[in-house]
N, C-alpha and C. Protein backbone atom coordinates (compact mmCIF):
# COMPACT_ATOMS: atom_id res chain seq x y z
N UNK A 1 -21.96 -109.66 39.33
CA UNK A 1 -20.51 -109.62 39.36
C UNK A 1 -20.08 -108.87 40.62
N UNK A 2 -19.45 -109.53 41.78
CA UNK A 2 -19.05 -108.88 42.61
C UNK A 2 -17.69 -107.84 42.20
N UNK A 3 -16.94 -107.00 43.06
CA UNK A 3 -16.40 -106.28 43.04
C UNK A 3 -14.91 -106.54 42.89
N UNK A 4 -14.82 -108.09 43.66
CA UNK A 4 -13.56 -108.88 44.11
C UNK A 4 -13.17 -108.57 42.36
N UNK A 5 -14.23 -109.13 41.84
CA UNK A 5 -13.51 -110.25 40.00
C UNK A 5 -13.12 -108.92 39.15
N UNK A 6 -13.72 -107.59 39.75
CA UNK A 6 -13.16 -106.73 38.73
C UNK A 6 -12.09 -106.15 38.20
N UNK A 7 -11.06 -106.02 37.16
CA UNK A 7 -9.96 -105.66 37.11
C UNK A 7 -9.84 -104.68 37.96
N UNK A 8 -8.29 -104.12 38.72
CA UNK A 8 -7.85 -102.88 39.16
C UNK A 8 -7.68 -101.89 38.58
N UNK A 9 -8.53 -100.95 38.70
CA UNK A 9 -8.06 -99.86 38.47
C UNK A 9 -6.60 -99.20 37.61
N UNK A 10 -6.62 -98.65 36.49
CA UNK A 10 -5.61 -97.75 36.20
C UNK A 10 -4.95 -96.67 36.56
N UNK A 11 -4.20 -96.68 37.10
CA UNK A 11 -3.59 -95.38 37.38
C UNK A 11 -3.44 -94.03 36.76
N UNK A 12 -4.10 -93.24 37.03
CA UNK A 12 -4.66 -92.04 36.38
C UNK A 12 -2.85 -91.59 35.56
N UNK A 13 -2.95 -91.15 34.94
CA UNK A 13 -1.68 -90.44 33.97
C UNK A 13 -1.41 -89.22 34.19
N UNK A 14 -0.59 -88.37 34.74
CA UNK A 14 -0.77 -87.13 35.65
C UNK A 14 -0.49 -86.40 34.73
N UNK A 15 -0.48 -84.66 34.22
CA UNK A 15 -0.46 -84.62 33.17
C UNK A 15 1.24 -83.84 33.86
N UNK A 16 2.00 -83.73 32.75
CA UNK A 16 3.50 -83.28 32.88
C UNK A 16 3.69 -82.39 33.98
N UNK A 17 4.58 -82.13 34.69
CA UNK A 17 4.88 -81.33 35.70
C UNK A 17 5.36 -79.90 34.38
N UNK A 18 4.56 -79.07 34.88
CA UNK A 18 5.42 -77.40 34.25
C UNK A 18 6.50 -76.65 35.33
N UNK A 19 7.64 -76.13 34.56
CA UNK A 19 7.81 -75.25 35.69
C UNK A 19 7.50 -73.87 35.91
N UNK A 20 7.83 -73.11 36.69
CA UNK A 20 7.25 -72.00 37.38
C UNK A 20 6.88 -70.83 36.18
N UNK A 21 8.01 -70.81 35.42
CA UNK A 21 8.28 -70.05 33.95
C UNK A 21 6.96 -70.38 32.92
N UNK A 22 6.54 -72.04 32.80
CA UNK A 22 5.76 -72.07 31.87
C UNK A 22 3.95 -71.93 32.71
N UNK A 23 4.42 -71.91 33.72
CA UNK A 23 3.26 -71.28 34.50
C UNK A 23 2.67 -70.35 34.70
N UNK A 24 3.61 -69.35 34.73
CA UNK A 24 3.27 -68.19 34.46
C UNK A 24 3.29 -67.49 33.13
N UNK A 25 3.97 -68.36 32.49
CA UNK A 25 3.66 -67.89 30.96
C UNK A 25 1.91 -68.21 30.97
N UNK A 26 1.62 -69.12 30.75
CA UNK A 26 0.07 -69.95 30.62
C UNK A 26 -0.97 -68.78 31.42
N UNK A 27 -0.58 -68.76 32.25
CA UNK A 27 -1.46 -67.92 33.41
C UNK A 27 -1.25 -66.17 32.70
N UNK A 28 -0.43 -65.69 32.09
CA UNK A 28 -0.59 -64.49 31.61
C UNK A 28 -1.17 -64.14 30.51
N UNK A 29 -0.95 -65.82 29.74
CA UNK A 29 -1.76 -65.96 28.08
C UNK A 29 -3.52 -65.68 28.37
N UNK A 30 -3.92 -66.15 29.71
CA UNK A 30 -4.98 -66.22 30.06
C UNK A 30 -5.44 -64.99 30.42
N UNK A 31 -4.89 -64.40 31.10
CA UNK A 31 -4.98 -63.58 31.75
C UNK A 31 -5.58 -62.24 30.22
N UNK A 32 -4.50 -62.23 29.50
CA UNK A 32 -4.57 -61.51 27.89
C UNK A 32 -6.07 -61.90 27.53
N UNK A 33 -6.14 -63.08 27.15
CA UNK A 33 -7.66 -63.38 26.91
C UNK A 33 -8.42 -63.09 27.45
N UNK A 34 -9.04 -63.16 28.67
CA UNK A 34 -10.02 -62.94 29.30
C UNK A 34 -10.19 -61.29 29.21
N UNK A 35 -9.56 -60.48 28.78
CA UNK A 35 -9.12 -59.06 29.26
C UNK A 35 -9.82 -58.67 27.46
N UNK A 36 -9.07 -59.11 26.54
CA UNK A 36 -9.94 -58.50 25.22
C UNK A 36 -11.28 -59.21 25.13
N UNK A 37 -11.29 -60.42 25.55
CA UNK A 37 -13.07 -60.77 25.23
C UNK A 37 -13.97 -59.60 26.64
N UNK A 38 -13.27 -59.05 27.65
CA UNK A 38 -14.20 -58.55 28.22
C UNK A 38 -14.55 -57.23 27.58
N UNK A 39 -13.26 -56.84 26.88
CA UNK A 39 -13.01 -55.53 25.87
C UNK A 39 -14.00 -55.83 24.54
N UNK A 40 -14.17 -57.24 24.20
CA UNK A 40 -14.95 -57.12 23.04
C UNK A 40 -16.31 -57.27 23.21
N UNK A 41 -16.54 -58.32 24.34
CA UNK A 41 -18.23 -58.19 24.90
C UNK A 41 -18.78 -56.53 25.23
N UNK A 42 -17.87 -55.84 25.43
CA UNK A 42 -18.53 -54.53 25.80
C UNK A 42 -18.56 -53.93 24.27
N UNK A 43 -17.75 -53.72 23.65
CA UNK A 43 -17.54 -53.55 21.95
C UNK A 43 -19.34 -53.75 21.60
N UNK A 44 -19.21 -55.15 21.53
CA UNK A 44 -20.23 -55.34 21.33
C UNK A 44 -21.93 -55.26 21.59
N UNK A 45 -21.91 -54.86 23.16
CA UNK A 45 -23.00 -54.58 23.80
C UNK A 45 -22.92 -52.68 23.54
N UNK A 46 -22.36 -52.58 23.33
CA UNK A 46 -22.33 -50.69 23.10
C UNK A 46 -22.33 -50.55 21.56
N UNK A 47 -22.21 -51.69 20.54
CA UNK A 47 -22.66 -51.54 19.25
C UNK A 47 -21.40 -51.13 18.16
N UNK A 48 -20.13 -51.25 19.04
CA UNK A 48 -18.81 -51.00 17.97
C UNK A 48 -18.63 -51.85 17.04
N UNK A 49 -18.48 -53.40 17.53
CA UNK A 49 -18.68 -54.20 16.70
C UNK A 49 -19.48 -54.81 16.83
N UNK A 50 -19.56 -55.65 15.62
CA UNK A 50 -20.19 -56.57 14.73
C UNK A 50 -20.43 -58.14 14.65
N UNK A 51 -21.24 -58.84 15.42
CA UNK A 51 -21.24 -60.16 15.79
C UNK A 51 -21.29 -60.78 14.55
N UNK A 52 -21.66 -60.26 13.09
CA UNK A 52 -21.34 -61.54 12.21
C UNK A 52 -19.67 -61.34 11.76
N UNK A 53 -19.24 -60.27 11.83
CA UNK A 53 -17.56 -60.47 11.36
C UNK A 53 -17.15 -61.31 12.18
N UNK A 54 -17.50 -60.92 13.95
CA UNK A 54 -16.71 -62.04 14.53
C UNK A 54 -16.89 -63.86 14.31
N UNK A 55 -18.30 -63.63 13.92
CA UNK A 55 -18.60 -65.46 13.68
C UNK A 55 -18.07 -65.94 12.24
N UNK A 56 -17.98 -64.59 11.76
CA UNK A 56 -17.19 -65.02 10.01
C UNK A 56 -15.88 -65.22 10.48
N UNK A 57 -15.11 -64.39 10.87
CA UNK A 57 -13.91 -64.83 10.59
C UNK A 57 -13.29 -63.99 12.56
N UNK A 58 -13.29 -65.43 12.86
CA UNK A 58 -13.01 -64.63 14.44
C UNK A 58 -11.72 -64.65 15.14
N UNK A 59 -11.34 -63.70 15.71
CA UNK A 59 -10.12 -63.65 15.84
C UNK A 59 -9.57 -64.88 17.07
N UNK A 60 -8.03 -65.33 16.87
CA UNK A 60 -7.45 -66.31 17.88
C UNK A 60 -8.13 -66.12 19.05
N UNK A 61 -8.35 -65.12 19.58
CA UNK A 61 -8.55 -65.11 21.23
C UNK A 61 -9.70 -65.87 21.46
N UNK A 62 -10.58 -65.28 20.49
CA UNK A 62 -12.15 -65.91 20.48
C UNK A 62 -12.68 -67.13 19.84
N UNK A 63 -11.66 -67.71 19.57
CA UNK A 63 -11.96 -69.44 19.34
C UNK A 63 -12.59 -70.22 20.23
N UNK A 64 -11.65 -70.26 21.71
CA UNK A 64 -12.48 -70.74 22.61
C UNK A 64 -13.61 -70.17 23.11
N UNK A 65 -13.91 -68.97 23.05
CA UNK A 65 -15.07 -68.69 23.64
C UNK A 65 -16.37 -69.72 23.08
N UNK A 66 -17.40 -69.67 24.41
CA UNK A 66 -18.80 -70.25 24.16
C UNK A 66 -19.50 -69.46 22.95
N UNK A 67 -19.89 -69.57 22.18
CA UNK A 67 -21.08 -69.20 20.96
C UNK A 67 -22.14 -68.22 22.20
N UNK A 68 -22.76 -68.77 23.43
CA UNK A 68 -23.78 -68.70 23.77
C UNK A 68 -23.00 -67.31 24.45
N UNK A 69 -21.95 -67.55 24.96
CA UNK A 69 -21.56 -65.85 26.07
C UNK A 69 -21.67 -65.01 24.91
N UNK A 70 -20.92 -65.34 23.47
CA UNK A 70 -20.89 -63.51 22.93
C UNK A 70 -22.28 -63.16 22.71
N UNK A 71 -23.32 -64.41 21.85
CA UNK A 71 -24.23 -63.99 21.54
C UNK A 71 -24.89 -63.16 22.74
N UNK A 72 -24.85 -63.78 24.35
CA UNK A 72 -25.20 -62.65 24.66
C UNK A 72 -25.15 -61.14 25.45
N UNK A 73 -23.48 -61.07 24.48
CA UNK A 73 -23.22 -59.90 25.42
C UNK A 73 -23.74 -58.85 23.72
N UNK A 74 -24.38 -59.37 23.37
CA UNK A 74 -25.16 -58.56 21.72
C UNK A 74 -26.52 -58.06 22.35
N UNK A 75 -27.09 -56.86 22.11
CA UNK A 75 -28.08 -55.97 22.27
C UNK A 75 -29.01 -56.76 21.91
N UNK A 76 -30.63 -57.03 22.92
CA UNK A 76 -31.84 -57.08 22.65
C UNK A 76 -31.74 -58.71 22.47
N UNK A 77 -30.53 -59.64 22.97
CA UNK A 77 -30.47 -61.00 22.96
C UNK A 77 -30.06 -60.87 24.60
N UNK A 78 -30.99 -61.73 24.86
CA UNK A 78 -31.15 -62.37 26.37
C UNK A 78 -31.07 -63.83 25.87
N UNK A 79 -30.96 -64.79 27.05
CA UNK A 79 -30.59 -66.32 27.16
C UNK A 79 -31.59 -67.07 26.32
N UNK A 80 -33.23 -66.45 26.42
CA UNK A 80 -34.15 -67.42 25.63
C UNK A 80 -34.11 -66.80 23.94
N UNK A 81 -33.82 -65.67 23.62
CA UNK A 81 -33.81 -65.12 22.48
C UNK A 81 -32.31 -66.00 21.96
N UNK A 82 -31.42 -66.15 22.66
CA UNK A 82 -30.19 -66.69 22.22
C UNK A 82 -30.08 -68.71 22.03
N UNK A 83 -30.82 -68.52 23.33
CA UNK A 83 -31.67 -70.59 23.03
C UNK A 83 -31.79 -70.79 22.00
N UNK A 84 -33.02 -70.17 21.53
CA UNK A 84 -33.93 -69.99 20.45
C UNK A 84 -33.22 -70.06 19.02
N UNK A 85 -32.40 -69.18 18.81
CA UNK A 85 -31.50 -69.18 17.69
C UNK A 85 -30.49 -70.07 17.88
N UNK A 86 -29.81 -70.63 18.45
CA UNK A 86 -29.11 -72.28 18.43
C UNK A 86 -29.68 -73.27 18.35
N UNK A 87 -30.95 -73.17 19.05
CA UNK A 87 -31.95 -74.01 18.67
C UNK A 87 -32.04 -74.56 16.88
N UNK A 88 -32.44 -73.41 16.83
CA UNK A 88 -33.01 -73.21 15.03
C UNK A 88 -32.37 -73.69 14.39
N UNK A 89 -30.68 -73.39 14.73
CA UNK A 89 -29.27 -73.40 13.71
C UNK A 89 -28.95 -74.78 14.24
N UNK A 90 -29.28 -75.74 15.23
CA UNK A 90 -28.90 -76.95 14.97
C UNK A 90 -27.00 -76.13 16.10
N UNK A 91 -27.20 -75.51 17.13
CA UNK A 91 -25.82 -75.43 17.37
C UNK A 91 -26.13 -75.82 19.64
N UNK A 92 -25.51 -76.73 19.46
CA UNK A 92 -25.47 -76.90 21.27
C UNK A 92 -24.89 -75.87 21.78
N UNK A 93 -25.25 -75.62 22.96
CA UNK A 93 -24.92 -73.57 24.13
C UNK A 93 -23.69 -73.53 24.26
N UNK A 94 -22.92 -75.22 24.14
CA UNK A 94 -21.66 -75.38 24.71
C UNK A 94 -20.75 -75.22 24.19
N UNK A 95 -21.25 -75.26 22.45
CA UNK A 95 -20.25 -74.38 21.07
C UNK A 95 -19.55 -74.35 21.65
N UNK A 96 -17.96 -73.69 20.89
CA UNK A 96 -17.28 -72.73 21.10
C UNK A 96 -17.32 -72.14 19.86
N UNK A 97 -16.73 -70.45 19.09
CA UNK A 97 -16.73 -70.41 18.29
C UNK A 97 -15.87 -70.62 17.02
N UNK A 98 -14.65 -71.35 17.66
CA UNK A 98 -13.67 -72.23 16.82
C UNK A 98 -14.22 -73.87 16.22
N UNK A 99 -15.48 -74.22 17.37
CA UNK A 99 -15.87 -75.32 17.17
C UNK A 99 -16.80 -75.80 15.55
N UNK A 100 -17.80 -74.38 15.65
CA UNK A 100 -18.64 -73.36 14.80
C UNK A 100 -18.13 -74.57 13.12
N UNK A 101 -19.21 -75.56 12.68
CA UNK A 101 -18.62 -75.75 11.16
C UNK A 101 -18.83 -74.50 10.09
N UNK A 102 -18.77 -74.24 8.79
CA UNK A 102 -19.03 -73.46 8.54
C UNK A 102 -20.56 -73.38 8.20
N UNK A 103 -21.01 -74.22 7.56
CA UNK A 103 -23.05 -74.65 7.47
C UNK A 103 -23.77 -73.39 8.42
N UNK A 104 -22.92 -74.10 9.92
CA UNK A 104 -23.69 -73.32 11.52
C UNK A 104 -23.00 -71.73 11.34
N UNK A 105 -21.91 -71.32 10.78
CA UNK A 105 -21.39 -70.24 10.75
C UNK A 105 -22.39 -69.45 9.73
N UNK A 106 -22.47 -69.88 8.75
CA UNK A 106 -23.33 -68.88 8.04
C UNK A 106 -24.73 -69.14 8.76
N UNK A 107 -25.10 -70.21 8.71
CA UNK A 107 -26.84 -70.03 8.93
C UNK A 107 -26.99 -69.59 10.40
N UNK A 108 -26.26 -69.22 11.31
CA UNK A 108 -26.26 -68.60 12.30
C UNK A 108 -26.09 -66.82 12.03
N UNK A 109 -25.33 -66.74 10.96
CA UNK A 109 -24.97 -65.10 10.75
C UNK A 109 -26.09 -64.72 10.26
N UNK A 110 -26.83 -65.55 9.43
CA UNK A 110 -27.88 -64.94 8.87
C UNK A 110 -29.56 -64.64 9.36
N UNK A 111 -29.18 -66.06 10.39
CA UNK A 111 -30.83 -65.96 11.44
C UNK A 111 -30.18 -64.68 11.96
N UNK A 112 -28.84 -64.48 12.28
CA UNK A 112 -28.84 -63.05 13.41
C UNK A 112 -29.18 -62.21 12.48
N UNK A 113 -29.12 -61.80 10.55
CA UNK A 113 -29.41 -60.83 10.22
C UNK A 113 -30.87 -60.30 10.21
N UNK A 114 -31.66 -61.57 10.34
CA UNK A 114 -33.18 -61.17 10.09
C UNK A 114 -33.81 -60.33 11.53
């Protein structure tokens, strides 16, 4: 099939123009987020909190986060120790933890308890 016979192309769908207001709204929402998950990855690497409360019941901010970053901002989990346990649990690195069904939520809290 040459190239001639192929339909044209669609025109990509641009997504809405924002203005400056909802731009910087968006950009400060972000800004908030990134600022407590760096507050809670340290939480967590210094042992304040608790990686199964957060996978039980995790707060708005941390929905989107990857599964694979908190697990390893958690003590004595490095990238292959953290593989390893998604592996097991049946969960891809690319999770998020809003994505998380509940099956992977518990049997993930609990490989972390052993």
């Amino acid at each position: 099939m040459s190239s001639a016979t192929k339909s044209p192309a669609k025109p990509a769908v641009a997504a809405p123009e924002r203005s400056l207001v909802q731009r910087m709204d968006a950009l400060q929402r972000a800004n908030e987020i990134r600022t407590r998950r760096a507050t809670l990855k340290r939480d967590l690497k210094a042992g304040r909190t608790n990686i199964h409360d957060l996978l039980l019941e995790p707060p708005e901010y941390v929905e989107t986060a990857k599964v694979f970053d908190m697990l390893l901002a958690v003590p004595k989990y490095g990238r292959v120790k953290v593989n390893k346990v998604l592996v097991s649990c049946r969960i891809s690195p690319s999770k998020t933890i809003g994505g998380l069904s509940q099956r992977q939520r518990t049997e993930l809290v609990s490989m972390l308890r052993r």
